[in-house]
Structure formats: C-alpha cells, structure tokens
PDB file of N, CA and C in Angstrom:
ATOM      1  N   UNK A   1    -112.504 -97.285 217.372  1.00  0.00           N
ATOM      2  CA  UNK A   1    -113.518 -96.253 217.426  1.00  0.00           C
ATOM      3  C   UNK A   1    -114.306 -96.320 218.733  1.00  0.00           C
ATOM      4  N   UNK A   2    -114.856 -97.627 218.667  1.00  0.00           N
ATOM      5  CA  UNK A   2    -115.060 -97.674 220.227  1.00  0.00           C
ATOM      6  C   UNK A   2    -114.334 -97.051 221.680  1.00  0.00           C
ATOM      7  N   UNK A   3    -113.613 -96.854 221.704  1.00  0.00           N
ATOM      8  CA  UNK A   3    -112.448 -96.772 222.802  1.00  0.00           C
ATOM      9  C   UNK A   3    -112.018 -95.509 223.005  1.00  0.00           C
ATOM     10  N   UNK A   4    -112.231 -95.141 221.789  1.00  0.00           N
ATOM     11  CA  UNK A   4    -112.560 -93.419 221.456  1.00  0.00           C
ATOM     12  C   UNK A   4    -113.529 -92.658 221.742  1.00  0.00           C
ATOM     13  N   UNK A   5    -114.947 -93.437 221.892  1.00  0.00           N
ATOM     14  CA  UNK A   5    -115.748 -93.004 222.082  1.00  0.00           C
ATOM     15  C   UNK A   5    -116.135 -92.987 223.388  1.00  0.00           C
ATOM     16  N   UNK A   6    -115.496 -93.845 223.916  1.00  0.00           N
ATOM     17  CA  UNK A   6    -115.584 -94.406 225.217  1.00  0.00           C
ATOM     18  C   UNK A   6    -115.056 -93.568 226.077  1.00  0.00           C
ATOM     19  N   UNK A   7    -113.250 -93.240 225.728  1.00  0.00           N
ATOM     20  CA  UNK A   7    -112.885 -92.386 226.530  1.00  0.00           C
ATOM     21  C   UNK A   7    -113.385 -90.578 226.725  1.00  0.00           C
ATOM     22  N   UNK A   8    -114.144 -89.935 224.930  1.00  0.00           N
ATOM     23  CA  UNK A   8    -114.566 -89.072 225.163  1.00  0.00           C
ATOM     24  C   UNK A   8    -115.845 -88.757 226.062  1.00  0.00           C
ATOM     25  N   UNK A   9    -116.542 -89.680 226.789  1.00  0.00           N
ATOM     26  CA  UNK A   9    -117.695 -90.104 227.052  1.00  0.00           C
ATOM     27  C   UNK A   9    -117.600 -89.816 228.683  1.00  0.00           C
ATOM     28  N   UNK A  10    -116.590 -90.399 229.060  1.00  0.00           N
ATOM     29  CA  UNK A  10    -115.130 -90.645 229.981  1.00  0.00           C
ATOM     30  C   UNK A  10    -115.016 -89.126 230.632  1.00  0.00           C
ATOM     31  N   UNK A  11    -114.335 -88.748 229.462  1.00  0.00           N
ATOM     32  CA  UNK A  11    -114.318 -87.342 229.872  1.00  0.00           C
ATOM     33  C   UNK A  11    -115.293 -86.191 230.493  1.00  0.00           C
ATOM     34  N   UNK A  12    -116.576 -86.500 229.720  1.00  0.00           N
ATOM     35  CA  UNK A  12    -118.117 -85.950 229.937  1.00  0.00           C
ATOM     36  C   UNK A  12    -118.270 -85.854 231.577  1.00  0.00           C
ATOM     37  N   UNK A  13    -118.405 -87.374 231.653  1.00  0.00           N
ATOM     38  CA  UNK A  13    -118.680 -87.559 233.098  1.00  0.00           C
ATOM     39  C   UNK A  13    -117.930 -87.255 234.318  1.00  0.00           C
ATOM     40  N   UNK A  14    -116.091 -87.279 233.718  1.00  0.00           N
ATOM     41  CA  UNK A  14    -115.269 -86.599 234.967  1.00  0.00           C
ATOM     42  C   UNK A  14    -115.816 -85.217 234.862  1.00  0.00           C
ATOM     43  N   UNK A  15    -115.839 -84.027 234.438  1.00  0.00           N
ATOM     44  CA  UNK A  15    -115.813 -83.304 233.831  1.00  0.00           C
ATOM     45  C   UNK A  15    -117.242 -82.203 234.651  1.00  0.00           C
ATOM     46  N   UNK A  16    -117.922 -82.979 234.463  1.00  0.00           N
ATOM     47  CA  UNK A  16    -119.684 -82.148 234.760  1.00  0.00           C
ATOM     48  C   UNK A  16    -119.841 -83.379 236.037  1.00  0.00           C
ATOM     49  N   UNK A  17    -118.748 -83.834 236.581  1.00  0.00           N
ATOM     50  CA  UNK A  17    -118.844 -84.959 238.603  1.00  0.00           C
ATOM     51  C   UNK A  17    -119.848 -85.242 238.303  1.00  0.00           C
ATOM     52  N   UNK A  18    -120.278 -86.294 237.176  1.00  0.00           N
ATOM     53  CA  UNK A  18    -121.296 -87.160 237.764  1.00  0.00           C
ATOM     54  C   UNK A  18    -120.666 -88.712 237.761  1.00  0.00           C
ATOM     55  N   UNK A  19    -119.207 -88.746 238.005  1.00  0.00           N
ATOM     56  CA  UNK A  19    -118.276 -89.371 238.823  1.00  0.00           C
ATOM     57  C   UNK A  19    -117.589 -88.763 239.635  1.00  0.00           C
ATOM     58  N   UNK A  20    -117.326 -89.421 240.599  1.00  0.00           N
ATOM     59  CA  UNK A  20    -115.776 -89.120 241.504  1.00  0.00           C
ATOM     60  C   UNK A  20    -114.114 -89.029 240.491  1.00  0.00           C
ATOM     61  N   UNK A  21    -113.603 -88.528 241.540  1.00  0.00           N
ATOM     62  CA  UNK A  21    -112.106 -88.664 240.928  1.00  0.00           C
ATOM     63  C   UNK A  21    -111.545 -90.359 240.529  1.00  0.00           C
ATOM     64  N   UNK A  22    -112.126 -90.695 242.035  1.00  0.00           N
ATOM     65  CA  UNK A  22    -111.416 -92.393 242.434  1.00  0.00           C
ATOM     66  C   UNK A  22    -112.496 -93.755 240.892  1.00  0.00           C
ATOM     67  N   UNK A  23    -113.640 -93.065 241.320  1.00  0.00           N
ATOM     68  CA  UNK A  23    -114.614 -93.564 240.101  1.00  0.00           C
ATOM     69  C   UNK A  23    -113.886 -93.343 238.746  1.00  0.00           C
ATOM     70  N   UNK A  24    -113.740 -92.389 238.171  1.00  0.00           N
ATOM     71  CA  UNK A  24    -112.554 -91.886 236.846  1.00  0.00           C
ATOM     72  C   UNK A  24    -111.737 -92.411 236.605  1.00  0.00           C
ATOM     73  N   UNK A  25    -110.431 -92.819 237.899  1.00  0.00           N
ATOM     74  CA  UNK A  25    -109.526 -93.692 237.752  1.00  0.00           C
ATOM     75  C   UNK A  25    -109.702 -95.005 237.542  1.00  0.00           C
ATOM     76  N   UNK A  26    -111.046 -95.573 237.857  1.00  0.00           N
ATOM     77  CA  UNK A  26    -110.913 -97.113 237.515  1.00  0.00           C
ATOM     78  C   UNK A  26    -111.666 -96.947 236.375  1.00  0.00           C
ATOM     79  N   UNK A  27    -112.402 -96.181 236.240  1.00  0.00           N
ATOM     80  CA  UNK A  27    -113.222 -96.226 234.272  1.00  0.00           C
ATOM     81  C   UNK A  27    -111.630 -95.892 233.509  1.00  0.00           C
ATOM     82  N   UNK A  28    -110.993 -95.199 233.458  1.00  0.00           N
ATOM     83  CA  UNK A  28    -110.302 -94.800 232.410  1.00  0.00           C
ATOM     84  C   UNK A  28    -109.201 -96.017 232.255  1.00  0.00           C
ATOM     85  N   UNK A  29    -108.638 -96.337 233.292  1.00  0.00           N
ATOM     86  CA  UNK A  29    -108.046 -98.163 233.575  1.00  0.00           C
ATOM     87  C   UNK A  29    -108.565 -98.742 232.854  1.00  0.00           C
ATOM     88  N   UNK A  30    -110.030 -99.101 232.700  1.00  0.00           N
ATOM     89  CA  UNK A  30    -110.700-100.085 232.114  1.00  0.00           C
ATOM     90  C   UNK A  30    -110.983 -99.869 230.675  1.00  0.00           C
ATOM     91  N   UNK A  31    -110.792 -98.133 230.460  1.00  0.00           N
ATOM     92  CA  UNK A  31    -111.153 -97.878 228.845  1.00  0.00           C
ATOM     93  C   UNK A  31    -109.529 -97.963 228.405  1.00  0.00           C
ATOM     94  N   UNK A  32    -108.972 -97.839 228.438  1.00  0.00           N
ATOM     95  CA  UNK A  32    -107.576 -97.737 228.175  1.00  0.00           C
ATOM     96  C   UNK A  32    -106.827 -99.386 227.777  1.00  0.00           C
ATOM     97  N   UNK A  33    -107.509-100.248 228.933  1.00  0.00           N
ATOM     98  CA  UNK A  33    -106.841-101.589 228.124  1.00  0.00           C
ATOM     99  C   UNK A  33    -107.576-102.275 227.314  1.00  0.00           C
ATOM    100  N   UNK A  34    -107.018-103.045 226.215  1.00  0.00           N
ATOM    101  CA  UNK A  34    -107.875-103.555 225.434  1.00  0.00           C
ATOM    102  C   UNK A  34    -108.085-104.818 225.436  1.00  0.00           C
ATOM    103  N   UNK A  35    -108.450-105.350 227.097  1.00  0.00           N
ATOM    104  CA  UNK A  35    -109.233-106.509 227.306  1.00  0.00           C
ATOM    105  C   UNK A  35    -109.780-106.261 228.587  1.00  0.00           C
ATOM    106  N   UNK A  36    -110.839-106.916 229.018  1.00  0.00           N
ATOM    107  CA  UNK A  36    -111.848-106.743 230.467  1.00  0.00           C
ATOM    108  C   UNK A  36    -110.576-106.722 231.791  1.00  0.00           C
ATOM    109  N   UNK A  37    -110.872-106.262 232.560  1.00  0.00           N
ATOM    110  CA  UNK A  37    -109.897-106.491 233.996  1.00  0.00           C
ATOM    111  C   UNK A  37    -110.715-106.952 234.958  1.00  0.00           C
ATOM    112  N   UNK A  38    -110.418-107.527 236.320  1.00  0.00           N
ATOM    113  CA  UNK A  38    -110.741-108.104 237.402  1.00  0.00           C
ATOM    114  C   UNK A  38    -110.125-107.076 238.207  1.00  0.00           C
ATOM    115  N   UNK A  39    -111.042-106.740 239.237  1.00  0.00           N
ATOM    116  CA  UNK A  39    -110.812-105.733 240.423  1.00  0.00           C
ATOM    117  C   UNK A  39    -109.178-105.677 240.914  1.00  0.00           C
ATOM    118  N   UNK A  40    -108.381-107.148 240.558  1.00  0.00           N
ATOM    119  CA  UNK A  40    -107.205-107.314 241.651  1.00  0.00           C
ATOM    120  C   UNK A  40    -106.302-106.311 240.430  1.00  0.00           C
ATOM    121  N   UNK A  41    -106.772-106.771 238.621  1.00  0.00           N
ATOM    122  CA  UNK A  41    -105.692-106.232 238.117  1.00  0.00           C
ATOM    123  C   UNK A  41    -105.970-104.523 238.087  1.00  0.00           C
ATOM    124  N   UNK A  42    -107.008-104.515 237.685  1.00  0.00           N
ATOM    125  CA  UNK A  42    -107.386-102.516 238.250  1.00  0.00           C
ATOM    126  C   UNK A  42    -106.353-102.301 239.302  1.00  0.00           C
ATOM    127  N   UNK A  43    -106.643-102.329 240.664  1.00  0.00           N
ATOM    128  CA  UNK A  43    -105.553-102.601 241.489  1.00  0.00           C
ATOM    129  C   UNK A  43    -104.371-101.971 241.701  1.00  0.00           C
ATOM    130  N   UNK A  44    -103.956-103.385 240.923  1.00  0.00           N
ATOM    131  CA  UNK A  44    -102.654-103.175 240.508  1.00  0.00           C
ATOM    132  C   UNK A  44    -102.085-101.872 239.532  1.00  0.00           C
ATOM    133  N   UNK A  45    -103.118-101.717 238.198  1.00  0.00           N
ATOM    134  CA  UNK A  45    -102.556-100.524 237.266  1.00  0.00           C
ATOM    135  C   UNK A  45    -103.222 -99.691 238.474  1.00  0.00           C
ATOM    136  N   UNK A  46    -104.105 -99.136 238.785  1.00  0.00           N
ATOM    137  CA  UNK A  46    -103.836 -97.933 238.972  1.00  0.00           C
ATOM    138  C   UNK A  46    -102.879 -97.619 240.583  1.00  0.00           C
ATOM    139  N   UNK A  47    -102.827 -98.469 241.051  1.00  0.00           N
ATOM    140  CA  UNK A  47    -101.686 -98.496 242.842  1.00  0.00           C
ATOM    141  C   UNK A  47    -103.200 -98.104 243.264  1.00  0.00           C
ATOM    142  N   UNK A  48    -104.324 -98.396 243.572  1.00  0.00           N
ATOM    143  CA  UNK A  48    -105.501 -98.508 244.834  1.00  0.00           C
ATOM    144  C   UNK A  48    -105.191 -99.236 245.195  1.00  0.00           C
ATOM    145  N   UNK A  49    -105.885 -99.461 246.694  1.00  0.00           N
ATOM    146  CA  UNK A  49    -106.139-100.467 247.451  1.00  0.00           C
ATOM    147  C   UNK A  49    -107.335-101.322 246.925  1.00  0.00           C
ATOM    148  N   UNK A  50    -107.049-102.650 246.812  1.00  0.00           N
ATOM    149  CA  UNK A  50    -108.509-103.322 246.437  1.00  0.00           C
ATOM    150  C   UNK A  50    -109.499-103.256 246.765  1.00  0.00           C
ATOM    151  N   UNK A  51    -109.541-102.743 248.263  1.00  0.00           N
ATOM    152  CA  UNK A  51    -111.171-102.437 248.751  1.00  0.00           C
ATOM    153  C   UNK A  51    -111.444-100.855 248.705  1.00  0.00           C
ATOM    154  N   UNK A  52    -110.150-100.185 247.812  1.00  0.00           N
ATOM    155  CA  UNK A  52    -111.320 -98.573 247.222  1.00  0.00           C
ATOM    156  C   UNK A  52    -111.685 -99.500 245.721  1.00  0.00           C
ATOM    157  N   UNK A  53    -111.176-100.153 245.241  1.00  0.00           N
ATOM    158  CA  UNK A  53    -111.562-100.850 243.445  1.00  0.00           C
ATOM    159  C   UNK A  53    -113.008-101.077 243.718  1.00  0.00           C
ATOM    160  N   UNK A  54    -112.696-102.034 244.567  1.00  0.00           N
ATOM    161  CA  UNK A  54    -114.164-103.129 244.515  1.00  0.00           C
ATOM    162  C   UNK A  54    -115.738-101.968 245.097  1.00  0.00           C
ATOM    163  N   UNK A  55    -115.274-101.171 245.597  1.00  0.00           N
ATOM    164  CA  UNK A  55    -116.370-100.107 246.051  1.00  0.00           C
ATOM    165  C   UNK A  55    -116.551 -99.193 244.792  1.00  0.00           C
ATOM    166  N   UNK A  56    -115.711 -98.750 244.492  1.00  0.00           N
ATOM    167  CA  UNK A  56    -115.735 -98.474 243.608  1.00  0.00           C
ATOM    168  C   UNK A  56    -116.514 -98.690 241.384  1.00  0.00           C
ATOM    169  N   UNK A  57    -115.795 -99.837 242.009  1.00  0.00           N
ATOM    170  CA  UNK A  57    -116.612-100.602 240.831  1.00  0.00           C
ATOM    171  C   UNK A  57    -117.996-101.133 240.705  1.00  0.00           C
ATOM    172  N   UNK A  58    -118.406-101.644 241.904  1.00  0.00           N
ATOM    173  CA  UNK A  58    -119.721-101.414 242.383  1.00  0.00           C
ATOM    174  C   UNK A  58    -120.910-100.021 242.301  1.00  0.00           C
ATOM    175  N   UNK A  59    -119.836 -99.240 242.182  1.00  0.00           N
ATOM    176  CA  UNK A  59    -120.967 -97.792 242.075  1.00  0.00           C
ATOM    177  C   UNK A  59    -120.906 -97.766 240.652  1.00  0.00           C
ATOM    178  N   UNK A  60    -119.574 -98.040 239.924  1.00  0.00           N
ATOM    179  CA  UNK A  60    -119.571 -97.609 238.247  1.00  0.00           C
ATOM    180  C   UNK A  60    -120.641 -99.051 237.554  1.00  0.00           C
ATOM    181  N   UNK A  61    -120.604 -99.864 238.478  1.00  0.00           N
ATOM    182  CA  UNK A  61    -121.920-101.014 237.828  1.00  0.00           C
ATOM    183  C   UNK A  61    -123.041-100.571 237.780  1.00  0.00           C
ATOM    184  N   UNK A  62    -123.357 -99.795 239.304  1.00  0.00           N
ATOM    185  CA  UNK A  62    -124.670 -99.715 239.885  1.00  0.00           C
ATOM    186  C   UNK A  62    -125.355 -97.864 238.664  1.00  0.00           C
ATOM    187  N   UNK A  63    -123.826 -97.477 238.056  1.00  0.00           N
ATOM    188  CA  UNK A  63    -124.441 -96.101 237.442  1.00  0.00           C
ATOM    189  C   UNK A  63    -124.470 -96.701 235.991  1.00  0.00           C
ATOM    190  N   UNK A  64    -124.473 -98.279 235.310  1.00  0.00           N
ATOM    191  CA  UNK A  64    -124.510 -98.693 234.312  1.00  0.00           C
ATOM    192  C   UNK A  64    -123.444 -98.019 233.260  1.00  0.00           C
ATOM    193  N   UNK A  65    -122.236 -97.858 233.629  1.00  0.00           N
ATOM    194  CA  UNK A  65    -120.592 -97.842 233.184  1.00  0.00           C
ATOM    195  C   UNK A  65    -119.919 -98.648 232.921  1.00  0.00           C
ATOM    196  N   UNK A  66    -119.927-100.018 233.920  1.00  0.00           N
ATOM    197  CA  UNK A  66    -119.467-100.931 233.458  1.00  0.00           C
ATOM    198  C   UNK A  66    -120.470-102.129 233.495  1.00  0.00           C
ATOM    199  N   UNK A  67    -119.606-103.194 233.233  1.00  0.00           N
ATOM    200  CA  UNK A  67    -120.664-104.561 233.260  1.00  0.00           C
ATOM    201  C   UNK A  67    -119.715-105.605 233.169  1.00  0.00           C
ATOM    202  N   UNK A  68    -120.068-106.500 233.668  1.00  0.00           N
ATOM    203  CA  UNK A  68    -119.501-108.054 233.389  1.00  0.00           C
ATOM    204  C   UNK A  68    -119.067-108.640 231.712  1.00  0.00           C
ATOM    205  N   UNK A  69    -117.742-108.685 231.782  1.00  0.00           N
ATOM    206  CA  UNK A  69    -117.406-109.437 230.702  1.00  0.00           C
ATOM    207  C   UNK A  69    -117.306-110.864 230.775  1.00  0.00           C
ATOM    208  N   UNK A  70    -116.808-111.719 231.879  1.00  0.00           N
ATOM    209  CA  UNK A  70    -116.492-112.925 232.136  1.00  0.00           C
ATOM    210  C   UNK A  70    -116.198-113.188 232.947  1.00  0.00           C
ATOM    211  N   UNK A  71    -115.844-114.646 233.536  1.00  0.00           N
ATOM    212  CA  UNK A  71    -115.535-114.669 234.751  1.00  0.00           C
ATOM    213  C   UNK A  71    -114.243-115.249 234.201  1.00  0.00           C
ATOM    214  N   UNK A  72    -113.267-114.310 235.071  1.00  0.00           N
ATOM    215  CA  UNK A  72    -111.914-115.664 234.764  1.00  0.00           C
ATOM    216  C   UNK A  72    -111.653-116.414 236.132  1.00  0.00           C
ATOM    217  N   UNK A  73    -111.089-118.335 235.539  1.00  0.00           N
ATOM    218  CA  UNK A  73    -110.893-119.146 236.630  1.00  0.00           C
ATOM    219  C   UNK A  73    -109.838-119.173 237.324  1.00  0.00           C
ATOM    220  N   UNK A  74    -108.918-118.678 236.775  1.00  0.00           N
ATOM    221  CA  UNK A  74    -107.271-118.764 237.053  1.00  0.00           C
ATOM    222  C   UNK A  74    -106.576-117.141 237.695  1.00  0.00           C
ATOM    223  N   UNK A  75    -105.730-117.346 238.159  1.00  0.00           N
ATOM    224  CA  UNK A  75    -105.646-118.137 239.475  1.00  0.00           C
ATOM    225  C   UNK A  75    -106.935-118.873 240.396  1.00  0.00           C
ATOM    226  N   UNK A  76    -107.926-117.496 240.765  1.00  0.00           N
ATOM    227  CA  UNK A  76    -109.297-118.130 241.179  1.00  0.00           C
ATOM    228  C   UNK A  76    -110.271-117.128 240.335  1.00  0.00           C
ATOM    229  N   UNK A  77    -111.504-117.865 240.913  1.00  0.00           N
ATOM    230  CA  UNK A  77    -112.545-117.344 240.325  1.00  0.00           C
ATOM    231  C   UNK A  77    -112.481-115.852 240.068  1.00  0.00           C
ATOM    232  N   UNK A  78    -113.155-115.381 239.401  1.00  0.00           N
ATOM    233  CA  UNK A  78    -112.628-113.613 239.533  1.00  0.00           C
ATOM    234  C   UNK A  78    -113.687-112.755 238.318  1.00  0.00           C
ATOM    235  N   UNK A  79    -114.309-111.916 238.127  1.00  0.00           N
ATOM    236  CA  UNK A  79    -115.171-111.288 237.461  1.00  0.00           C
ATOM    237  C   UNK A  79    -114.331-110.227 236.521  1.00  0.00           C
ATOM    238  N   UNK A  80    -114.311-110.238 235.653  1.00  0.00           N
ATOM    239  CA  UNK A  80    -113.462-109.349 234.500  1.00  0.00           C
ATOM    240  C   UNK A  80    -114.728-108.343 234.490  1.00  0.00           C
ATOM    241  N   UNK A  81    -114.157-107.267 234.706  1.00  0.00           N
ATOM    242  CA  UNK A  81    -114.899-106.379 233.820  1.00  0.00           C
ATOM    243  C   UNK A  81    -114.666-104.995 232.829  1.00  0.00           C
ATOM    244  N   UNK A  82    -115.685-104.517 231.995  1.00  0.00           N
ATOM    245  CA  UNK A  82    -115.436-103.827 230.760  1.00  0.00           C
ATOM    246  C   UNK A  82    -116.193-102.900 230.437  1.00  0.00           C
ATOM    247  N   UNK A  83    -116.519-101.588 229.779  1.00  0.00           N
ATOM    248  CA  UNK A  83    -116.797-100.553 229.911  1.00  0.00           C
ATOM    249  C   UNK A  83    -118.832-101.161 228.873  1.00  0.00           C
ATOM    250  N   UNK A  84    -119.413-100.434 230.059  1.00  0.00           N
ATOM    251  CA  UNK A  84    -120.735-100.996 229.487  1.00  0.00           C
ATOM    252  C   UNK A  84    -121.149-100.104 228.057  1.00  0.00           C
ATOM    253  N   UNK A  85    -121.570-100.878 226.825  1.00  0.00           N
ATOM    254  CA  UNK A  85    -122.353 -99.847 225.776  1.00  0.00           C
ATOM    255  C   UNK A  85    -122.860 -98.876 226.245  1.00  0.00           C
ATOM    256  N   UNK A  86    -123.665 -98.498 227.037  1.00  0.00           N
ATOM    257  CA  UNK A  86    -124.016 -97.305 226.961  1.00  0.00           C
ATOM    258  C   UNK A  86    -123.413 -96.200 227.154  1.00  0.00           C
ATOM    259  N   UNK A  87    -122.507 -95.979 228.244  1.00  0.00           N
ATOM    260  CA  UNK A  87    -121.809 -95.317 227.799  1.00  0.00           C
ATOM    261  C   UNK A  87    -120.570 -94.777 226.444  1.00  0.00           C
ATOM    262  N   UNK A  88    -120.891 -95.322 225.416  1.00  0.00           N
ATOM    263  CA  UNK A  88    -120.282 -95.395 224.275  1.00  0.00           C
ATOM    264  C   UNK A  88    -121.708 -94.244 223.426  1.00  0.00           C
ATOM    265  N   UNK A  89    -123.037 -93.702 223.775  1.00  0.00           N
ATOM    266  CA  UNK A  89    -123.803 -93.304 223.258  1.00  0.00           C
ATOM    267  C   UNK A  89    -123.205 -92.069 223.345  1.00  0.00           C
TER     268      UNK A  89
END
C-alpha cells in the first residue's frame, strides 16, 4: 500500500513539474524497488551518469522526497536511500 501510494504521489509531482524529468527518474527507481538504493545502484538501473544521480538526489533530499535509510559498508561506505514519508501523504 505504501508503494502505491508512493508512486501515485510520484505521479502528482511529475505531472504539475514540481520535479524535473531527471528528478522523476531517480524517485520512481527508488519507489519501484523494494529496498533503499545507494546513488551507484540508481545509476546503474536507470543508465545516468553518477554525477546527474548524486545532484540529483541531493535536490530530491533537499525537497524532503527522499531520506536516508542506512549506510551500507560493503563494498565501501555508501548511503542507501528511500522514498521519505511524506511524500506518501
């Protein structure tokens, strides 16, 4: 239900640009799998370059979209992240 709500929410915001296109593609990446990602694996699913992710993801933090789930250690240090509650309202 969550994930549902998430992606209709998703939609709102592509929809009435109060995201970008490139912003959209890494929220819907992140609503779509059902565990947190790290900038490298975003990345990878959607074919960006890591430094449009990481800019990227930075603005979807800074518009309270996403948020920190964990840090994973392996390979290296690395910040998972996951679609913030509020946007689930």
């Amino acid at each position: 239900m969550y994930q549902q709500t998430s992606f209709l929410a998703y939609q709102e915001l592509v929809t009435t640009g109060q995201i970008s296109r490139r912003q959209g593609q890494i929220l819907k990446a992140i609503i779509e799998h059902p565990f947190p990602l790290t900038n490298l694996e975003i990345s990878e699913i959607t074919k960006l370059p890591i430094n449009s992710v990481t800019g990227r993801v930075k603005e979807l933090r800074d518009k309270g979209l996403v948020q920190k789930a964990y840090v994973k250690k392996e390979p290296r240090a690395s910040i998972a992240w996951k679609v913030a509650y509020d946007i689930a309202l």
